[in-house]
C-alpha atoms as a PDB file:
ATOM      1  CA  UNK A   1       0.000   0.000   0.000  1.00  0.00           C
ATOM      2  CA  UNK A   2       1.127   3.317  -0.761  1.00  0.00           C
ATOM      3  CA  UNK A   3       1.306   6.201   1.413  1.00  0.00           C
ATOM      4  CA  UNK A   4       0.852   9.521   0.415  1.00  0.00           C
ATOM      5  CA  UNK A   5       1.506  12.938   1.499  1.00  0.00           C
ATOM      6  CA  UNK A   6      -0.854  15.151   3.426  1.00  0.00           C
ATOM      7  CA  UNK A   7      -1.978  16.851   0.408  1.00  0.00           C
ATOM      8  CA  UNK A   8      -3.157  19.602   3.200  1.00  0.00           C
ATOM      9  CA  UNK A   9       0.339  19.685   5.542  1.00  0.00           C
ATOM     10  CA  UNK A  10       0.281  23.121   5.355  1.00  0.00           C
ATOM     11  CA  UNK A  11      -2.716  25.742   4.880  1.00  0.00           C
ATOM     12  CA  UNK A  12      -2.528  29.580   5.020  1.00  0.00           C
ATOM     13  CA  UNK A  13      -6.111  31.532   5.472  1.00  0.00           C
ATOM     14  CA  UNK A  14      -6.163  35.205   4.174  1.00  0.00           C
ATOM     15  CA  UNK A  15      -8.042  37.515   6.610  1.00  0.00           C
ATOM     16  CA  UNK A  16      -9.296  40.863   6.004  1.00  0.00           C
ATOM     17  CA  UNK A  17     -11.616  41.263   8.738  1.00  0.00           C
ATOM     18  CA  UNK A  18     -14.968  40.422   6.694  1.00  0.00           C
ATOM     19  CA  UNK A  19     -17.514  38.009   7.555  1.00  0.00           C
ATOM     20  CA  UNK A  20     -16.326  35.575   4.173  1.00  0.00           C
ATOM     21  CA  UNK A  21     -13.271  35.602   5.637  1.00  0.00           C
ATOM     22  CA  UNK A  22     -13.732  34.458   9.413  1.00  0.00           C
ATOM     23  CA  UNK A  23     -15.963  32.244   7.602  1.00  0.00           C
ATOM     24  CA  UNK A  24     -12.813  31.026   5.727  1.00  0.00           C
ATOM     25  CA  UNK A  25     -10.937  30.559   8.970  1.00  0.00           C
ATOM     26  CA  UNK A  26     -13.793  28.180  10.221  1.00  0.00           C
ATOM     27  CA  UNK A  27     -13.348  26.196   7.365  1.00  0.00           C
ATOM     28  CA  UNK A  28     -10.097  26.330   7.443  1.00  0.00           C
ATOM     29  CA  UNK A  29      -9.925  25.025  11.195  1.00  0.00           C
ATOM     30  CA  UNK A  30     -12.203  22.269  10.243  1.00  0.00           C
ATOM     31  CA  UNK A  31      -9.932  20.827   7.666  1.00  0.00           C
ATOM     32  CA  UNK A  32      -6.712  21.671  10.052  1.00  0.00           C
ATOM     33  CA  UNK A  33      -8.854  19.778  12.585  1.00  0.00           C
ATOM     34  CA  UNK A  34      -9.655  16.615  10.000  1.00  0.00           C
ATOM     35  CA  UNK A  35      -6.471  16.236   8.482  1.00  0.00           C
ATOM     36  CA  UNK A  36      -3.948  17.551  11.051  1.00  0.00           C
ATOM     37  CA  UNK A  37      -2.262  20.448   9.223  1.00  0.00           C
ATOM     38  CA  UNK A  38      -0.328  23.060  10.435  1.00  0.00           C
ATOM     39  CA  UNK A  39      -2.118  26.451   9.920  1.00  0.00           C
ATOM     40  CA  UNK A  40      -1.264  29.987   9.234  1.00  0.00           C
ATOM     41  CA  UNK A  41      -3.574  33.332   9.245  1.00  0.00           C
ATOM     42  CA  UNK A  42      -1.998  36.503   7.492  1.00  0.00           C
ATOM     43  CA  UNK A  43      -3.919  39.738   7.892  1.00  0.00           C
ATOM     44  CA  UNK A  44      -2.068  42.196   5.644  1.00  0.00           C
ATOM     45  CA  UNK A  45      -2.032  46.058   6.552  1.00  0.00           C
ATOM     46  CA  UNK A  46      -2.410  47.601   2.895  1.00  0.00           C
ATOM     47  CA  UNK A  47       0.545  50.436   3.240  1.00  0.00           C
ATOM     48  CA  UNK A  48       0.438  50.660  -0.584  1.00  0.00           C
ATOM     49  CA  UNK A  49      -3.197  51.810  -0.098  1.00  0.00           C
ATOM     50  CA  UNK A  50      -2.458  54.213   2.388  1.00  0.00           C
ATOM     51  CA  UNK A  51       0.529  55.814   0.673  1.00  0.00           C
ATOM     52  CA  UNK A  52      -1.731  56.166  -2.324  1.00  0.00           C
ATOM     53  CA  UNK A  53      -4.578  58.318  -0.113  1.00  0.00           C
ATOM     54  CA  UNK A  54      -1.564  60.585   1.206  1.00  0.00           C
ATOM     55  CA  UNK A  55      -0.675  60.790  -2.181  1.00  0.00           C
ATOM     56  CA  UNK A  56      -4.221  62.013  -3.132  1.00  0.00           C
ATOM     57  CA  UNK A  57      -3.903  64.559  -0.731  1.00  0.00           C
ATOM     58  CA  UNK A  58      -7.080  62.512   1.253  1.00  0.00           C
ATOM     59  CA  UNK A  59      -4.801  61.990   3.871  1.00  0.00           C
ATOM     60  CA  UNK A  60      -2.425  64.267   5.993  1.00  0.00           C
ATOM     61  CA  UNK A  61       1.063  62.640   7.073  1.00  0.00           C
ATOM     62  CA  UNK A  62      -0.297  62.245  10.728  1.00  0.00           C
ATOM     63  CA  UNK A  63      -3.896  60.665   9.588  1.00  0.00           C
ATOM     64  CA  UNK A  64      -2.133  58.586   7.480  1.00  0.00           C
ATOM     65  CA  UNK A  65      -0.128  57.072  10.628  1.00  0.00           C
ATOM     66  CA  UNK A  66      -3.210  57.213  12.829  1.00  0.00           C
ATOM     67  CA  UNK A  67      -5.137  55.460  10.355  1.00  0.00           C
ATOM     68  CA  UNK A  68      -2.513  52.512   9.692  1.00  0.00           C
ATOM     69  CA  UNK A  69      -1.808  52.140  13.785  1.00  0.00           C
ATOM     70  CA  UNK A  70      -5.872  51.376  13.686  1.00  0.00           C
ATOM     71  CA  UNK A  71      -5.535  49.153  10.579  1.00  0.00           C
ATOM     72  CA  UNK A  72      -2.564  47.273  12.621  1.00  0.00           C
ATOM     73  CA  UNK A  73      -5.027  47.016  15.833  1.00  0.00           C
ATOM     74  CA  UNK A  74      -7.774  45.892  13.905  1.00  0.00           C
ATOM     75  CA  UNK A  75      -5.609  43.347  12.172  1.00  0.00           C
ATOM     76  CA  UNK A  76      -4.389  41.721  15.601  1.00  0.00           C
ATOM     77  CA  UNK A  77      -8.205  41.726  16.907  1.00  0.00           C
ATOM     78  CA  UNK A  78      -9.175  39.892  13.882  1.00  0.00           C
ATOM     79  CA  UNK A  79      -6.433  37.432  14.094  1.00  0.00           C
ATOM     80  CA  UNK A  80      -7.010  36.744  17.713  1.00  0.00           C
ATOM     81  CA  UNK A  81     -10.144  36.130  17.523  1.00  0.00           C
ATOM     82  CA  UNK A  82      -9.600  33.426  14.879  1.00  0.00           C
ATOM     83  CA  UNK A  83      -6.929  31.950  17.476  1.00  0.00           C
ATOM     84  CA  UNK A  84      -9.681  31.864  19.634  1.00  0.00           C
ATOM     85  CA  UNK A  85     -11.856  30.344  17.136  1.00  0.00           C
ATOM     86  CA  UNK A  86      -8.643  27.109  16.983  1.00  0.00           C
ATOM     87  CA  UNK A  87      -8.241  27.030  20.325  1.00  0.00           C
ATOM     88  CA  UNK A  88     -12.534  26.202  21.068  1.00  0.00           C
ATOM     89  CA  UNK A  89     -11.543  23.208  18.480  1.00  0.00           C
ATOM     90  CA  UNK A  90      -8.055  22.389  19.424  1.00  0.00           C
ATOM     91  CA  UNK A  91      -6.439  23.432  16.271  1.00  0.00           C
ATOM     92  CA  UNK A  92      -3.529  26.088  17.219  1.00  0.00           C
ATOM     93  CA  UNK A  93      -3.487  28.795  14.846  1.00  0.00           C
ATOM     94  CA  UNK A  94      -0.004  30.218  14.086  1.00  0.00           C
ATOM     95  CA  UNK A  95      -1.069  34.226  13.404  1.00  0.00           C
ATOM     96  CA  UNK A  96       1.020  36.716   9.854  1.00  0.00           C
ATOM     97  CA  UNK A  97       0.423  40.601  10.703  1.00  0.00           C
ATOM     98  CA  UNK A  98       2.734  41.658   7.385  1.00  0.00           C
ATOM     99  CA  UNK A  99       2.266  45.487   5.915  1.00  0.00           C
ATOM    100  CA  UNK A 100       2.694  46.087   2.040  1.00  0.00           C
ATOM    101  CA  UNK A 101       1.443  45.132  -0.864  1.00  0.00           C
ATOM    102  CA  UNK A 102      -1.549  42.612   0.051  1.00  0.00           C
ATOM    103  CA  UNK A 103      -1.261  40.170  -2.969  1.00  0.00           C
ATOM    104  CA  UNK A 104       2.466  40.652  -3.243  1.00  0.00           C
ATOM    105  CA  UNK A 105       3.083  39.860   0.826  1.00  0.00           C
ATOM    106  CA  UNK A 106       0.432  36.971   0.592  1.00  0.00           C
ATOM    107  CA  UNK A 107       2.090  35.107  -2.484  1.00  0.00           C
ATOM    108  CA  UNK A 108       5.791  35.597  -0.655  1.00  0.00           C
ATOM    109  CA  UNK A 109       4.259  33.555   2.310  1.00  0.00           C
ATOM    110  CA  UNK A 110       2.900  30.883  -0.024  1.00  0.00           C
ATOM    111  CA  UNK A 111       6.372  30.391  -0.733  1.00  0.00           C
ATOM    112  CA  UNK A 112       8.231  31.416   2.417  1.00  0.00           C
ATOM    113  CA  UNK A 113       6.080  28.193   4.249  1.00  0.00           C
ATOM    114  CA  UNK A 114       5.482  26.172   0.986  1.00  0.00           C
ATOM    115  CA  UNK A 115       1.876  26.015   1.780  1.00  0.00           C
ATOM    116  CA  UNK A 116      -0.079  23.220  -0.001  1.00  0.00           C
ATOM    117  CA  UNK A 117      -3.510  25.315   0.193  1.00  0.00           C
ATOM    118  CA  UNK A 118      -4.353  29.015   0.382  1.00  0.00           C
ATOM    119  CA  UNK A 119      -7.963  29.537   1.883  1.00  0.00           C
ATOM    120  CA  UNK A 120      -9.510  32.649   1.531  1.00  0.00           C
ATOM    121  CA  UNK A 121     -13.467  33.834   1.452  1.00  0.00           C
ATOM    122  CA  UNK A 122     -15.574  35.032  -1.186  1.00  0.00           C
ATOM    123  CA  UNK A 123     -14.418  37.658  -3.110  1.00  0.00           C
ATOM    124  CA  UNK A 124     -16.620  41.033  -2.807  1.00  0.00           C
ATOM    125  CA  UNK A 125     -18.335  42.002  -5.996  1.00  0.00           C
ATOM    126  CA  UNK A 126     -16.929  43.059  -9.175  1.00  0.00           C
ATOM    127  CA  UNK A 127     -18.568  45.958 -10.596  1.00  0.00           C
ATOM    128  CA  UNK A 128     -16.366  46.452 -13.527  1.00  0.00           C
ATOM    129  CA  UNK A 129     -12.866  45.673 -14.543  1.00  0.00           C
ATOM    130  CA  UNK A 130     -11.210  47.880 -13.169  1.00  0.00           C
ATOM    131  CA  UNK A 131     -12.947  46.888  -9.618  1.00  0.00           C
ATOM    132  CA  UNK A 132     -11.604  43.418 -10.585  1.00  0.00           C
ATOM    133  CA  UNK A 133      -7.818  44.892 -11.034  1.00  0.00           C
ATOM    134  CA  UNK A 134      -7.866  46.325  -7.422  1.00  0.00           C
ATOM    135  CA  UNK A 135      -9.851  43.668  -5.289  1.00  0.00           C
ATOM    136  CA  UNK A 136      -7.272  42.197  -3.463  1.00  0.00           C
ATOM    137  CA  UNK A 137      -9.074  38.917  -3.026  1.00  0.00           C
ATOM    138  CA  UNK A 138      -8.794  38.264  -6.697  1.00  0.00           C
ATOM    139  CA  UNK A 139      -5.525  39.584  -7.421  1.00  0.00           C
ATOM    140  CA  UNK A 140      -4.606  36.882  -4.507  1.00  0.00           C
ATOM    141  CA  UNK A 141      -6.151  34.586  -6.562  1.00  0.00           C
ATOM    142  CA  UNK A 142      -4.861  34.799  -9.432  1.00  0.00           C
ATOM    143  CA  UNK A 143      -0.787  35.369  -8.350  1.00  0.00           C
ATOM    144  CA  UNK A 144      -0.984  32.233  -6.075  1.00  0.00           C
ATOM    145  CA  UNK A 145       1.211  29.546  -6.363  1.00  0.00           C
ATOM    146  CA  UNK A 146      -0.512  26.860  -4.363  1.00  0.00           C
ATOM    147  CA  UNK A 147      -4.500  25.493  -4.895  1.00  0.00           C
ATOM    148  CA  UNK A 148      -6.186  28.538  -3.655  1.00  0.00           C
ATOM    149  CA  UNK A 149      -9.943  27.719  -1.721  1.00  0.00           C
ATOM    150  CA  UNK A 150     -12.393  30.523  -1.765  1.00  0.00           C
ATOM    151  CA  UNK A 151     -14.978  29.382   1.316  1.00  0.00           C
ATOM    152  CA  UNK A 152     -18.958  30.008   0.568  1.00  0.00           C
ATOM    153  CA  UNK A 153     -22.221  29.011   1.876  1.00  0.00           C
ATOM    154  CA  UNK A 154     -22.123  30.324   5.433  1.00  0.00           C
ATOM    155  CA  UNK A 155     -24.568  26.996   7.266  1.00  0.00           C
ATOM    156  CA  UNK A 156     -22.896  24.462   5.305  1.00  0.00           C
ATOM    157  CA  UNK A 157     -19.563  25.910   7.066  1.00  0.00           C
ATOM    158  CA  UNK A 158     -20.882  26.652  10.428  1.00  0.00           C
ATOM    159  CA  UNK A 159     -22.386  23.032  10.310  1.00  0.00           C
ATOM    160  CA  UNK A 160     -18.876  21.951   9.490  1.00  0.00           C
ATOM    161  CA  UNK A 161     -17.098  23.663  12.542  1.00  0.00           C
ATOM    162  CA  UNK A 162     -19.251  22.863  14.889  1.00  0.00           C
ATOM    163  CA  UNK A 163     -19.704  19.053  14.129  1.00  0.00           C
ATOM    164  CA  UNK A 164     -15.827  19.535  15.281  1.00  0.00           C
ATOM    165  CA  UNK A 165     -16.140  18.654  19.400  1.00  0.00           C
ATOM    166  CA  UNK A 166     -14.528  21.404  21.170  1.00  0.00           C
ATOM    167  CA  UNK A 167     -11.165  20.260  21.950  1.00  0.00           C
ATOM    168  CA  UNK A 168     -10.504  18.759  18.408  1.00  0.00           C
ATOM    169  CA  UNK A 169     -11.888  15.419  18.981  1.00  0.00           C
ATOM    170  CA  UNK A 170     -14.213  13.644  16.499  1.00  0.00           C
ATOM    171  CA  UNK A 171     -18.110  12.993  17.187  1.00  0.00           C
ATOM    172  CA  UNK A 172     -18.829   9.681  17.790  1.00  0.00           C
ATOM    173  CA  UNK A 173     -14.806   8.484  17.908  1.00  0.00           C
END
């Protein structure tokens, strides 16, 4: 008999603080739970972004740094919380808080870990192309270099993580 590989050893969820996204990280901790992977959350502070709106003249120098110190603090709430959301299943939850480039700093952890699955949520809604050029979620899509997950239908998934007996233990076994 022939044993393979954990085709899901290693699995990286992309958080940006929306609802598809914490949904993601359920889903994610479900399969981490199932197949025993080790698993990474990156929450990316989008400096590029906010270089661009002090650029613009939208932003001072000092909002600017006010703004990203709140985008930081956000990031680590978000990313705690989905340690928290591990920890109620016994899945630990190693936590990324990069700055740059989203889709650039997301693909350079694909390959810094050599993850064998990206998950992210569902990507917001494309208006136009040019709305499809700057939505991060799909530009993450696109550039990465493992399978790539996008996580939908919120009961099927909350069904899923909560079938998983706090602690990480099966039902039933």
């Amino acid at each position: 008999m022939t044993v393979t590989a954990n085709p899901f050893g290693k699995i990286l969820i992309y958080i940006d603080g929306s609802e598809s996204s914490i949904l993601a990280a359920k889903f994610a901790i479900a399969l981490s739970a199932k197949h025993h992977s080790l698993l990474k959350a990156i929450y990316v502070v989008n400096d590029n972004l906010l270089t661009e709106l002090l650029k613009a003249r939208i932003f001072v120098q000092m909002e600017k740094m006010d703004y990203e110190r709140d985008l930081e603090e956000d990031g680590k709430r978000y990313l705690n919380y989905v340690v928290k959301l591990g920890e109620k299943k016994g899945v630990k939850v190693e936590t990324l808080l990069r700055k740059g480039i989203v889709h650039d700093i997301v693909g350079e952890e694909i390959a810094h870990c050599g993850c064998d699955l990206l998950i992210q949520g569902e990507l917001g809604e494309v208006l136009s192309l040019r709305d499809a050029h700057y939505e991060e979620g799909e530009r993450i899509l696109r550039r990465a270099t493992c399978p790539v997950l996008v996580v939908r239908d919120k009961q099927k998934v909350e069904k899923l993580y909560d079938s998983i007996e706090d602690g990480g233990g099966r039902p039933g076994g």
